[in-house]
C-alpha atoms as a PDB file:
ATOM      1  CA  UNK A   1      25.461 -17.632  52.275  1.00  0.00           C
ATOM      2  CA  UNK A   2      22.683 -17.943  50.179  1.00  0.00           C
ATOM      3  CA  UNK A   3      23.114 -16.211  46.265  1.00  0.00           C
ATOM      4  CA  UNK A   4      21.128 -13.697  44.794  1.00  0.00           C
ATOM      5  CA  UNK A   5      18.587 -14.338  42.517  1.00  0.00           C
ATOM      6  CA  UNK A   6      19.599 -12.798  39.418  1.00  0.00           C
ATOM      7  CA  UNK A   7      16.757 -12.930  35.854  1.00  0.00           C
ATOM      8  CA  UNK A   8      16.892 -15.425  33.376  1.00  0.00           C
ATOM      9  CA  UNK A   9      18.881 -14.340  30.109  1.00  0.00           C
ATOM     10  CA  UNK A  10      16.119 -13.428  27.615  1.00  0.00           C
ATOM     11  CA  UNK A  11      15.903 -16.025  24.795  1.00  0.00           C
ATOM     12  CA  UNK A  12      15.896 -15.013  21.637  1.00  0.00           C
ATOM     13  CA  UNK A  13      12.218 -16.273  20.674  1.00  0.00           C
ATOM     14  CA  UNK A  14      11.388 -13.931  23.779  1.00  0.00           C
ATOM     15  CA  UNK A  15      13.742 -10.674  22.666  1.00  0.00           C
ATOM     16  CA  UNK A  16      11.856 -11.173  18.904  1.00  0.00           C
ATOM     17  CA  UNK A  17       8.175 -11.090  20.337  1.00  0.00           C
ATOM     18  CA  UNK A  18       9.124  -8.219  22.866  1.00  0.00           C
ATOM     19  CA  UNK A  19      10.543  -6.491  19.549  1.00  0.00           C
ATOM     20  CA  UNK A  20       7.070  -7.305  17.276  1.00  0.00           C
ATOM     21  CA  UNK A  21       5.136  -6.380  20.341  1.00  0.00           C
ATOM     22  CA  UNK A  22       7.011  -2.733  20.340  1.00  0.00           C
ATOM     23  CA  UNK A  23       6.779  -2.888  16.629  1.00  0.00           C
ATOM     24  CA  UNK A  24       2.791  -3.038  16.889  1.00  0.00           C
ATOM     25  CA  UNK A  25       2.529  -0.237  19.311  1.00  0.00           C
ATOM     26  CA  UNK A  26       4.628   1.934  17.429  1.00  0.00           C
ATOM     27  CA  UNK A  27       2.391   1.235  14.136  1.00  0.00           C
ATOM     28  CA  UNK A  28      -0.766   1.683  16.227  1.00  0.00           C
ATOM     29  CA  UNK A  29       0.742   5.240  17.895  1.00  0.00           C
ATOM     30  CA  UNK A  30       1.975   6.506  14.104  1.00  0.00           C
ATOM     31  CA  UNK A  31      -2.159   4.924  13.176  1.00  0.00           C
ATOM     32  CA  UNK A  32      -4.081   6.881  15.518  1.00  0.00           C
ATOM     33  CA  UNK A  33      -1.894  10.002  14.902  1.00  0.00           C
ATOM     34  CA  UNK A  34      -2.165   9.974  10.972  1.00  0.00           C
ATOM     35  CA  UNK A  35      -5.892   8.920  11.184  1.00  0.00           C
ATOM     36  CA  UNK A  36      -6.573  12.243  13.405  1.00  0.00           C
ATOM     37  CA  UNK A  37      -8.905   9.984  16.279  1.00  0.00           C
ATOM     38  CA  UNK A  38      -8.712  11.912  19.717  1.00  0.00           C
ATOM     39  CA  UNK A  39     -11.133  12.459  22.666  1.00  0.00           C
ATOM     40  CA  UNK A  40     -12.012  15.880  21.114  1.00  0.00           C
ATOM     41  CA  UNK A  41     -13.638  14.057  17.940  1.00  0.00           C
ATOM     42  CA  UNK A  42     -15.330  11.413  19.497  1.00  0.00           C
ATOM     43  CA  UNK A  43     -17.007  14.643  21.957  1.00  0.00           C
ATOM     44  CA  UNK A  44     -18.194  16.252  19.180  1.00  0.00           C
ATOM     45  CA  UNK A  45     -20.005  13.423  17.572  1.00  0.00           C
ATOM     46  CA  UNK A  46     -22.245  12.794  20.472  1.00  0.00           C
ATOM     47  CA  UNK A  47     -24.560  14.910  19.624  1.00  0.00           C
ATOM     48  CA  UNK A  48     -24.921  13.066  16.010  1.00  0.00           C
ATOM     49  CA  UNK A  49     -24.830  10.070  17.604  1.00  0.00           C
ATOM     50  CA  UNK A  50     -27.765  11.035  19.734  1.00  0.00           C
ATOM     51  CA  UNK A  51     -29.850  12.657  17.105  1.00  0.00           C
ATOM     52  CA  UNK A  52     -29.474   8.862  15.023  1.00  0.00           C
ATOM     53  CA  UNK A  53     -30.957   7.171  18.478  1.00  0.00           C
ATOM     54  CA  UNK A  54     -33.684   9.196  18.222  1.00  0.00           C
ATOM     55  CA  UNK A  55     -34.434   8.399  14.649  1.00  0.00           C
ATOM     56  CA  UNK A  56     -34.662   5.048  15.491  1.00  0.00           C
ATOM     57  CA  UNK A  57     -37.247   4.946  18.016  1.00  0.00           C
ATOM     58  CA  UNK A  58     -39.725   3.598  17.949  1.00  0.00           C
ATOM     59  CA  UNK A  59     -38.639   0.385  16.246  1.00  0.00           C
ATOM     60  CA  UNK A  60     -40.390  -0.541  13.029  1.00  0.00           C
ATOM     61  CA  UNK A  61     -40.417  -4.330  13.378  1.00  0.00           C
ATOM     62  CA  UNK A  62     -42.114  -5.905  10.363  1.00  0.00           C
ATOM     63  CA  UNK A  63     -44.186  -8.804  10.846  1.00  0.00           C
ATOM     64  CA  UNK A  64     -43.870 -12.307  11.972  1.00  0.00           C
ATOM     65  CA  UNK A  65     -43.930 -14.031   8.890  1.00  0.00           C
ATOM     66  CA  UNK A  66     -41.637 -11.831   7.120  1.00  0.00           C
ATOM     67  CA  UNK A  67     -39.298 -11.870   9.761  1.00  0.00           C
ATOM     68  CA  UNK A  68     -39.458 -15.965  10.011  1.00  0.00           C
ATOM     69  CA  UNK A  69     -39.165 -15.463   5.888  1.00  0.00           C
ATOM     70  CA  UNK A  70     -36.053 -13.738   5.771  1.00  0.00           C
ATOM     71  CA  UNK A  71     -34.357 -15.798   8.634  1.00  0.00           C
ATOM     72  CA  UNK A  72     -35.405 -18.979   6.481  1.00  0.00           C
ATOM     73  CA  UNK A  73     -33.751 -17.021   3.670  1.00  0.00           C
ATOM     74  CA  UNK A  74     -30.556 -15.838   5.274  1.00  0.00           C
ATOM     75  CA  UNK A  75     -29.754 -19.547   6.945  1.00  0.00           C
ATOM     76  CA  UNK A  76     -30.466 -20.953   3.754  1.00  0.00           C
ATOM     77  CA  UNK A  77     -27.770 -19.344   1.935  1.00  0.00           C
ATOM     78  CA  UNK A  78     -25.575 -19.769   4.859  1.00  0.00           C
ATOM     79  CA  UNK A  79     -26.310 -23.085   5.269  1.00  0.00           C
ATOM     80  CA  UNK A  80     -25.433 -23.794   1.754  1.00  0.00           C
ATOM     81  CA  UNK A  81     -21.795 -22.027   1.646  1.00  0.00           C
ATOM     82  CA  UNK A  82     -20.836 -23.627   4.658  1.00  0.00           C
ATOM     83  CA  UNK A  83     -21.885 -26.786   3.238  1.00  0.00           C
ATOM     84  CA  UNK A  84     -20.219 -26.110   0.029  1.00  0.00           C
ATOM     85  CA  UNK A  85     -16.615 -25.078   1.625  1.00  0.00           C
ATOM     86  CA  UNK A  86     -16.367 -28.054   3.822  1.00  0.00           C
ATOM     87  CA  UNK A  87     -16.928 -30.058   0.528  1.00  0.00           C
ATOM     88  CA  UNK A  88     -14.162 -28.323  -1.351  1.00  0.00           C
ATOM     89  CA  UNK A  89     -11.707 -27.946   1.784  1.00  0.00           C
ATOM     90  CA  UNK A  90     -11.760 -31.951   2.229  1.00  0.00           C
ATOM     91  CA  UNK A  91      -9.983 -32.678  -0.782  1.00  0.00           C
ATOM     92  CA  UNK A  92      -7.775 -29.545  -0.495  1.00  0.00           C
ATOM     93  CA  UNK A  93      -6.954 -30.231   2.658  1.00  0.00           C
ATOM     94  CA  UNK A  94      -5.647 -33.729   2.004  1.00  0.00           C
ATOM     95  CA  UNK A  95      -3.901 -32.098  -0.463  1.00  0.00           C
ATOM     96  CA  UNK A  96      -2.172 -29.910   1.185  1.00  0.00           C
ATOM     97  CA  UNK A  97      -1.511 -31.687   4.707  1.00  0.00           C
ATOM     98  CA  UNK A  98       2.193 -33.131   4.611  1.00  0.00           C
ATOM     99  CA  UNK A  99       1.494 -36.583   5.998  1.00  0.00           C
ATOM    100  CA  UNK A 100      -1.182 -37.081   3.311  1.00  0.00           C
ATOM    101  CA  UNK A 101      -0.127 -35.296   0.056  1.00  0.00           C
ATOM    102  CA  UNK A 102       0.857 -37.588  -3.067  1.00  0.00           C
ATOM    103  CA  UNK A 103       4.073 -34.849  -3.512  1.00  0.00           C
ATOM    104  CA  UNK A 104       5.389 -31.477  -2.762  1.00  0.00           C
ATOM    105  CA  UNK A 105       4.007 -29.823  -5.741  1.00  0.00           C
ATOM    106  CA  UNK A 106       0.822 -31.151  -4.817  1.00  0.00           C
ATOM    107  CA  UNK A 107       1.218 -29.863  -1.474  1.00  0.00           C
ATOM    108  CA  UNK A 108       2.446 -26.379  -2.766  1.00  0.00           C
ATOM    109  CA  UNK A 109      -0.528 -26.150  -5.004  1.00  0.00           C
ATOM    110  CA  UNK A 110      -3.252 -26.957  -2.342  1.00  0.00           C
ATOM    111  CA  UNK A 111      -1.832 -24.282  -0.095  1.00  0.00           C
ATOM    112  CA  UNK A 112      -1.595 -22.237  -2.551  1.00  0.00           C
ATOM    113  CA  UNK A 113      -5.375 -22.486  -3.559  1.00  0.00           C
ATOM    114  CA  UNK A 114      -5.743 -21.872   0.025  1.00  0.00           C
ATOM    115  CA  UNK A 115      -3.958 -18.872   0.720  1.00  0.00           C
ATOM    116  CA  UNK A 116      -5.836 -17.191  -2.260  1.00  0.00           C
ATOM    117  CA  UNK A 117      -8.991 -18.276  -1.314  1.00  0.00           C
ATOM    118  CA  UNK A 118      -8.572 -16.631   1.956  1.00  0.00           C
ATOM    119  CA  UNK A 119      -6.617 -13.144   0.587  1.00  0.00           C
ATOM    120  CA  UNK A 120      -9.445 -12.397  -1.534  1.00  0.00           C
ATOM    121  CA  UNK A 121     -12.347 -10.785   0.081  1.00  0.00           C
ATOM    122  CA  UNK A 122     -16.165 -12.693  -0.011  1.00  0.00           C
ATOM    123  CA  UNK A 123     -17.144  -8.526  -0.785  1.00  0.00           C
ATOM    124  CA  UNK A 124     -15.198  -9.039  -3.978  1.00  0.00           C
ATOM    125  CA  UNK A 125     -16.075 -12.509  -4.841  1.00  0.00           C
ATOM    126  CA  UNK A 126     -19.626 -11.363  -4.316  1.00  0.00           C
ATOM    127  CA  UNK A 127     -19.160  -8.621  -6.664  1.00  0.00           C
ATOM    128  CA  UNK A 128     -17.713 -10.542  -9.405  1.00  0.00           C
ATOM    129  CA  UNK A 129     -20.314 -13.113  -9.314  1.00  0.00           C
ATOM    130  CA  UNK A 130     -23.146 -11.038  -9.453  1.00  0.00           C
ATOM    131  CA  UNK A 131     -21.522  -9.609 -12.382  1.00  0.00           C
ATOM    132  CA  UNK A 132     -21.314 -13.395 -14.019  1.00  0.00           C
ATOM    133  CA  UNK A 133     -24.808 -14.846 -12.463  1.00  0.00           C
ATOM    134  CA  UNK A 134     -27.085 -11.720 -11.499  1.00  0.00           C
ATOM    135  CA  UNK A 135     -28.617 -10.719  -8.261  1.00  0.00           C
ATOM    136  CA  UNK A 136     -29.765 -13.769  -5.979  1.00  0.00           C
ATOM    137  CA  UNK A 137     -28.511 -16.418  -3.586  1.00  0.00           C
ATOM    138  CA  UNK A 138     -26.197 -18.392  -6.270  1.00  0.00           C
ATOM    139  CA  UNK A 139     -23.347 -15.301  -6.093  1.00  0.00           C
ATOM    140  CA  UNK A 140     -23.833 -14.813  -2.363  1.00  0.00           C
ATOM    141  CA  UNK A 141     -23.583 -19.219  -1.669  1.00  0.00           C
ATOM    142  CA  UNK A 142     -20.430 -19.087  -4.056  1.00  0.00           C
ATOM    143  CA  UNK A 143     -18.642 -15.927  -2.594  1.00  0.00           C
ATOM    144  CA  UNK A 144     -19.013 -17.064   0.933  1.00  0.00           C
ATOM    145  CA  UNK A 145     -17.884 -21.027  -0.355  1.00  0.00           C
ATOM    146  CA  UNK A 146     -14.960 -19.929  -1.717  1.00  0.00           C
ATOM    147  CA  UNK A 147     -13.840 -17.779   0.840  1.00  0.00           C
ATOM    148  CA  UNK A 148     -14.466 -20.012   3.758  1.00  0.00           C
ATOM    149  CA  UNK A 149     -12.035 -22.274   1.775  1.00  0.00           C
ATOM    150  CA  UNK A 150      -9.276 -20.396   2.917  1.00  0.00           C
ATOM    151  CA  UNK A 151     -10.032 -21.110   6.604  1.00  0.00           C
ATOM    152  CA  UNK A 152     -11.730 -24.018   6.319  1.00  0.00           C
ATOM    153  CA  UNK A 153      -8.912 -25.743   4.130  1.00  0.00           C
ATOM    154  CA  UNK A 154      -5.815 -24.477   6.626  1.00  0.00           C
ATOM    155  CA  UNK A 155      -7.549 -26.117   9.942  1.00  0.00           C
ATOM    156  CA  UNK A 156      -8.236 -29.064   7.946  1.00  0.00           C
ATOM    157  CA  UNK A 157      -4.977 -29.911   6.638  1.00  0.00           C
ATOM    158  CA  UNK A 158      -3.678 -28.465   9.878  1.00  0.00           C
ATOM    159  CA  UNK A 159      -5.771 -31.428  11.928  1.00  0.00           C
ATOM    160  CA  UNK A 160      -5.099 -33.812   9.477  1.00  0.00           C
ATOM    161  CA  UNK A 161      -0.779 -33.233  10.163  1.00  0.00           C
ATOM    162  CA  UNK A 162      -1.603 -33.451  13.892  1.00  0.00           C
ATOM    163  CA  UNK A 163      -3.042 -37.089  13.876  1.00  0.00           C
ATOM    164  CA  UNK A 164      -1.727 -40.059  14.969  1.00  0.00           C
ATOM    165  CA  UNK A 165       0.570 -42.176  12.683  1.00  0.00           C
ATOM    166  CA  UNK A 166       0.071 -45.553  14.468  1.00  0.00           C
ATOM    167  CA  UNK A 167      -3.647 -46.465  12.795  1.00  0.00           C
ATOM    168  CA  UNK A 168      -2.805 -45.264   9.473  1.00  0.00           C
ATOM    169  CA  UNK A 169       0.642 -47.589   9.383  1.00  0.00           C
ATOM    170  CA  UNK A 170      -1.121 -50.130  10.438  1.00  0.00           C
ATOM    171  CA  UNK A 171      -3.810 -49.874   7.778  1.00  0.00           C
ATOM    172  CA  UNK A 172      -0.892 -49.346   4.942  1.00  0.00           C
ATOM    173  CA  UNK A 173       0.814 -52.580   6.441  1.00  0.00           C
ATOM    174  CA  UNK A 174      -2.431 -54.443   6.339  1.00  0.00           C
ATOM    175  CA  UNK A 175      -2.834 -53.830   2.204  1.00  0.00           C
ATOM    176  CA  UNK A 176      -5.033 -51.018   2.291  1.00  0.00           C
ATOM    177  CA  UNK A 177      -5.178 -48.747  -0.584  1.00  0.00           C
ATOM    178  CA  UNK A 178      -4.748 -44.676  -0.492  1.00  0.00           C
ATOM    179  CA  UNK A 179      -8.551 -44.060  -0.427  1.00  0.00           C
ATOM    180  CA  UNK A 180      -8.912 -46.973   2.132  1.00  0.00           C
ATOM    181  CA  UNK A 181      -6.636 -45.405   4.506  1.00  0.00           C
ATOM    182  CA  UNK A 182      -7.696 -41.918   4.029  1.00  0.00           C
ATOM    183  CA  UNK A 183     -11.492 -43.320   5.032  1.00  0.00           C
ATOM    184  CA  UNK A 184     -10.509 -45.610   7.507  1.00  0.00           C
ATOM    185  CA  UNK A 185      -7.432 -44.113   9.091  1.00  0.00           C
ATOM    186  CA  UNK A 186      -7.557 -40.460   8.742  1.00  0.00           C
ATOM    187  CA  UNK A 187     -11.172 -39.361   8.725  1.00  0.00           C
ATOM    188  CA  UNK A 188     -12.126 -40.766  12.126  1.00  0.00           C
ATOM    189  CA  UNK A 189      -9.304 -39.373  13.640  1.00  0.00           C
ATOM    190  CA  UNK A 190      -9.993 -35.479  12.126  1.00  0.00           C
ATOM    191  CA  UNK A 191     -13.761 -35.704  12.182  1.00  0.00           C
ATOM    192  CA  UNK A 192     -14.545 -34.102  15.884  1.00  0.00           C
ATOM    193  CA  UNK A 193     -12.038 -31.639  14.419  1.00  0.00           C
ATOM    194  CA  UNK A 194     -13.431 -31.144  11.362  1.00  0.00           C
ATOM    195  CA  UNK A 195     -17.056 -30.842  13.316  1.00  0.00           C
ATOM    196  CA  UNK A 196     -16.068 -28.338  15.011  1.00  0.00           C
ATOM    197  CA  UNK A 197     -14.409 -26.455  12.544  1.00  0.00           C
ATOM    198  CA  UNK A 198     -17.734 -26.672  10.261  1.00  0.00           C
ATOM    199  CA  UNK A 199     -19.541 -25.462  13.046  1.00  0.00           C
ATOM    200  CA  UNK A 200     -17.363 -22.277  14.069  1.00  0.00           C
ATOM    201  CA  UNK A 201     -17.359 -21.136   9.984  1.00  0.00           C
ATOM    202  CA  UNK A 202     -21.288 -21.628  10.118  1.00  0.00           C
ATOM    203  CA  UNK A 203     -21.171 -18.860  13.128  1.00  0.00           C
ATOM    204  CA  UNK A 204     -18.829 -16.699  10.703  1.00  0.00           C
ATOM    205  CA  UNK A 205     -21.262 -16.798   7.948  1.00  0.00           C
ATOM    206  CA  UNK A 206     -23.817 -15.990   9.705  1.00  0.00           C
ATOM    207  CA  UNK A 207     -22.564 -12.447  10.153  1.00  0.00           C
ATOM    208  CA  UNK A 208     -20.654 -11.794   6.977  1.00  0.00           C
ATOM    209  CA  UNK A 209     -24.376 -12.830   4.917  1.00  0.00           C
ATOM    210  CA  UNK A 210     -25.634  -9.484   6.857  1.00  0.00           C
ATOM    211  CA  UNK A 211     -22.829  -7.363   5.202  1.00  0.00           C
ATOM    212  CA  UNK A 212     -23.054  -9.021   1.902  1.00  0.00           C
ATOM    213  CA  UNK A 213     -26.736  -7.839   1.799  1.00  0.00           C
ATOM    214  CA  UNK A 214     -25.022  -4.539   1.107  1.00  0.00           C
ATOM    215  CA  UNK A 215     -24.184  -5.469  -2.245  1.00  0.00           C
ATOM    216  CA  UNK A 216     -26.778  -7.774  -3.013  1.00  0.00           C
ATOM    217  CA  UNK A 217     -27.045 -11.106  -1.047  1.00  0.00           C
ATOM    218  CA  UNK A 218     -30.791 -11.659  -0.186  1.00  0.00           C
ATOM    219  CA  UNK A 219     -32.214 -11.617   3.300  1.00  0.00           C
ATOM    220  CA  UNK A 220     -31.813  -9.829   6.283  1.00  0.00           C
ATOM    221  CA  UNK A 221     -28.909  -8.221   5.232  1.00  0.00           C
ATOM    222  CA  UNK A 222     -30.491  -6.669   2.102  1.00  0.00           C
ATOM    223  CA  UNK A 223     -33.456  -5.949   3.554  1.00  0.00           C
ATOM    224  CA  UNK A 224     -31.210  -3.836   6.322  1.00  0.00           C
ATOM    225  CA  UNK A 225     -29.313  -2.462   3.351  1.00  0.00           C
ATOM    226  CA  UNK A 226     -32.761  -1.067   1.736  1.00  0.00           C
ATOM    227  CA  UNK A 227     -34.271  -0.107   4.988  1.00  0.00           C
ATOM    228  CA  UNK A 228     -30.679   2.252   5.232  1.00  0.00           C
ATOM    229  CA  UNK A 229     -30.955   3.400   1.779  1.00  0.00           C
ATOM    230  CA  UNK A 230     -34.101   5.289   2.450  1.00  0.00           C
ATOM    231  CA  UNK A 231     -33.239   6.552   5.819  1.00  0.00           C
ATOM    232  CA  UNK A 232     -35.717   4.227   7.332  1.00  0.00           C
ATOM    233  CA  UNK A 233     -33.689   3.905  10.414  1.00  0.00           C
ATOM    234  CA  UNK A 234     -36.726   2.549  12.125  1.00  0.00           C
ATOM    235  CA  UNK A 235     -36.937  -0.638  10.346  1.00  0.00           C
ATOM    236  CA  UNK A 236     -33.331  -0.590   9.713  1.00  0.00           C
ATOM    237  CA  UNK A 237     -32.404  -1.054  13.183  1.00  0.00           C
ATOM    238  CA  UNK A 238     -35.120  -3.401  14.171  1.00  0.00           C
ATOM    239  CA  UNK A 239     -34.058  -5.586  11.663  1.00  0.00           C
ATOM    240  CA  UNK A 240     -30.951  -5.602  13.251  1.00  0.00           C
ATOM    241  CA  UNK A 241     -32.015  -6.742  16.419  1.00  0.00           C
ATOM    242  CA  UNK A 242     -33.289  -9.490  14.849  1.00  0.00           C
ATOM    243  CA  UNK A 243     -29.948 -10.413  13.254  1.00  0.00           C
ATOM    244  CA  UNK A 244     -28.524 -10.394  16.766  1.00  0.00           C
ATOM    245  CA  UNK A 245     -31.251 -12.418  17.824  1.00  0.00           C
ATOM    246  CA  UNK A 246     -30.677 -15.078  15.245  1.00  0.00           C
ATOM    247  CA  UNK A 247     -26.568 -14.787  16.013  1.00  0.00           C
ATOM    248  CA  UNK A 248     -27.096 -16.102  19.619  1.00  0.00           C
ATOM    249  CA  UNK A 249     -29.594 -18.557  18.641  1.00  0.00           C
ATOM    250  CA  UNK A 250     -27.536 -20.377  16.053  1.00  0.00           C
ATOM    251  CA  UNK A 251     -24.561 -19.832  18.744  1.00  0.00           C
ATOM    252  CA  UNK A 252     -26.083 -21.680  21.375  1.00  0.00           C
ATOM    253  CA  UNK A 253     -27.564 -23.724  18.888  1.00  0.00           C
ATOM    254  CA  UNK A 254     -23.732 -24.731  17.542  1.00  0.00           C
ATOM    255  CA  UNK A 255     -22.457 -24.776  21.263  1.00  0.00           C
ATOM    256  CA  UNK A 256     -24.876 -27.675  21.848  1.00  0.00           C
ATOM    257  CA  UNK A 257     -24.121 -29.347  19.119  1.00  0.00           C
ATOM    258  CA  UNK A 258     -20.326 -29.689  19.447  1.00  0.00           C
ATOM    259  CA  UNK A 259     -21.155 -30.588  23.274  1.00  0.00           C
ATOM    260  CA  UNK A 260     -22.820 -33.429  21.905  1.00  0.00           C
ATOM    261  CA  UNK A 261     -20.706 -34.928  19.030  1.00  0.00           C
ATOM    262  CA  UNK A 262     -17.602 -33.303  20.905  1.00  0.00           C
ATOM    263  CA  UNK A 263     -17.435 -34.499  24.636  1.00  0.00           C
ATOM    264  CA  UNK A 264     -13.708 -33.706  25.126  1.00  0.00           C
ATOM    265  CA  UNK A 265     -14.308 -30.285  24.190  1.00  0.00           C
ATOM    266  CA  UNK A 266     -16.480 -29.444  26.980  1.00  0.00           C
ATOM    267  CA  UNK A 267     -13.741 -29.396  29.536  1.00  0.00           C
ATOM    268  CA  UNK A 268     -14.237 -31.835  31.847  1.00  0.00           C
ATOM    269  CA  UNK A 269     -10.555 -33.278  33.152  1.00  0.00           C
ATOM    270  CA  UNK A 270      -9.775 -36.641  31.322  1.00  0.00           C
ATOM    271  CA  UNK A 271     -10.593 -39.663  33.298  1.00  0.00           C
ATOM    272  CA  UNK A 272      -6.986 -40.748  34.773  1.00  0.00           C
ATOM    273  CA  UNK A 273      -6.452 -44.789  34.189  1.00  0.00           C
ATOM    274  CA  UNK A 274      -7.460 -47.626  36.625  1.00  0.00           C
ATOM    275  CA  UNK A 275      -3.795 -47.313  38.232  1.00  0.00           C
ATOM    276  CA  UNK A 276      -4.166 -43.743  38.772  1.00  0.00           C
ATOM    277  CA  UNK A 277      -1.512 -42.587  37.044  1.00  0.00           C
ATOM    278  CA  UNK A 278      -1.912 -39.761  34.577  1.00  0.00           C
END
C-alpha cells in the first residue's frame, strides 16, 4: 500500500521570506492607495502625453561635431570617476574584507566608509561640491567617485572574502610580507572580478552623468537640461536619443571586453578533466 505524499514542513528561512514577500505587497497596496495612481489618471494624461510627442517632432539634432564634442565630454568625466572609485575602493576594500583586514576596527571602519559612501546620494555630493569647486567636471568626477565607492568597495571586499586560502598560505609560509601577499596572492585571484566589477559601474555612470547634468555636470546631460529649460523639446529629445545611442555602444563595448579578459563569464560549460569526471 503505497503512502500518500504529504508537503514538506515549511522551514523557517522559507515561512520568513513568504512573510517579507507579504510584507512588500502590503506596503506596495497601502503605496499605490496613498499615492492616488489608478487607471482613471493615467487615461486622462494621454492627451498631455500626446500633445508633448508632438512638440517634439521633428527632432532638432545638432551637428556632428557637437554631438561627437559632448560624447567626448560626457565619457571623459565618466571615465575619470570610474577610474577614481576603483582607486579608492582597492584599499578600502582590503580594508574591509575579513580575510585581509589588519583588525576588526579596521574592518568596522572600512565598511563603514562604505556604507556612507553609498547612503549618500551622487545628486547631493554633486551639489555640495559645486558649492566648494564651482560649475565644471571636477564636482561631477568627485560626486560620481565617491559614490561609486559604496558599490565598488562592497563587491571588492566581497570577492576578496570569497578567494581561495591555499595560494595566499603558501605565500605567508614562504616569508612573504603583507604587501607581497596582497600582490601576489590576492590580486590575481580578484582581478577578473574586480574587471568586471569596473566595467558594470562604468555602465552605471554612464547614465547617472545624464541626470547630474541637471544640476550642473557638463555634457550631454546639461545640454538636455538647457534644451528642457527653454521648452526646446526638439533638441531636448534628440539629444536624448543620442544618450541612448551612446548607452548601447559603451554596453556592447563593455560586453566585449569582459568576454575577452573574462572567458569563464561567457558561459560556456567548464571543460570536465581528462578522466571525465566532473
Amino acid at each position: 500500500m503505497t503512502r500518500a505524499a504529504t508537503l514538506a514542513r515549511p522551514s523557517r528561512r522559507g515561512t520568513g521570506a513568504a512573510l517579507v514577500l507579504l510584507a512588500l505587497l502590503a506596503a506596495a497596496l497601502w503605496s499605490v492607495g496613498e499615492l492616488r495612481i489608478n487607471v482613471a489618471t493615467l487615461a486622462d494624461s494621454t492627451g498631455n502625453a500626446a500633445g508633448f510627442l508632438s512638440r517634439t517632432l521633428p527632432l532638432d539634432f545638432p551637428p556632428v561635431a557637437e554631438v561627437l564634442a559632448l560624447c567626448g565630454q560626457t565619457l571623459a568625466v565618466v571615465v575619470c570617476a570610474t577610474v577614481l572609485a576603483v582607486l579608492l575602493s582597492v584599499p578600502v576594500a582590503v580594508l574591509a574584507a575579513g580575510n585581509t583586514s589588519p583588525g576588526p576596527t579596521a574592518r568596522v571602519g572600512a565598511r563603514a566608509l562604505v556604507v556612507v559612501a553609498r547612503a549618500v546620494p551622487d545628486v547631493v555630493l554633486a551639489i555640495v561640491f559645486f558649492r566648494l569647486f564651482g560649475l565644471g567636471a571636477a564636482a561631477g568626477v568627485l560626486a560620481m567617485g565617491l559614490h561609486s565607492v559604496g558599490m565598488i568597495g562592497k563587491l571588492y571586499a566581497d570577492a576578496i572574502e570569497q578567494i581561495d586560502e591555499g595560494p595566499r598560505t603558501a605565500v605567508r609560509a614562504a616569508g612573504a610580507g603583507r604587501l607581497q601577499e596582497l600582490v601576489t596572492a590576492v590580486l590575481p585571484a580578484v582581478l577578473p572580478a574586480f574587471v568586471a566589477t569596473a566595467l558594470h559601474r562604468f555602465d552605471i555612470n554612464l547614465r547617472i552623468s545624464v541626470v547630474l547634468g541637471f544640476v550642473g555636470v557638463g555634457g550631454l546631460g546639461f545640454e538636455i537640461a538647457n534644451a528642457l529649460r527653454r521648452l526646446d523639446y526638439q533638441r531636448g529629445i534628440a539629444l536624448a536619443l543620442v544618450v541612448l545611442g551612446l548607452c548601447v555602444a559603451v554596453e556592447l563595448v563593455s560586453g566585449a571586453v569582459r568576454r575577452a579578459l573574462l572567458p569563464s563569464t561567457t558561459g560556456r560549460a567548464p571543460t570536465p578533466p581528462a578522466d571525465g569526471r566532473l
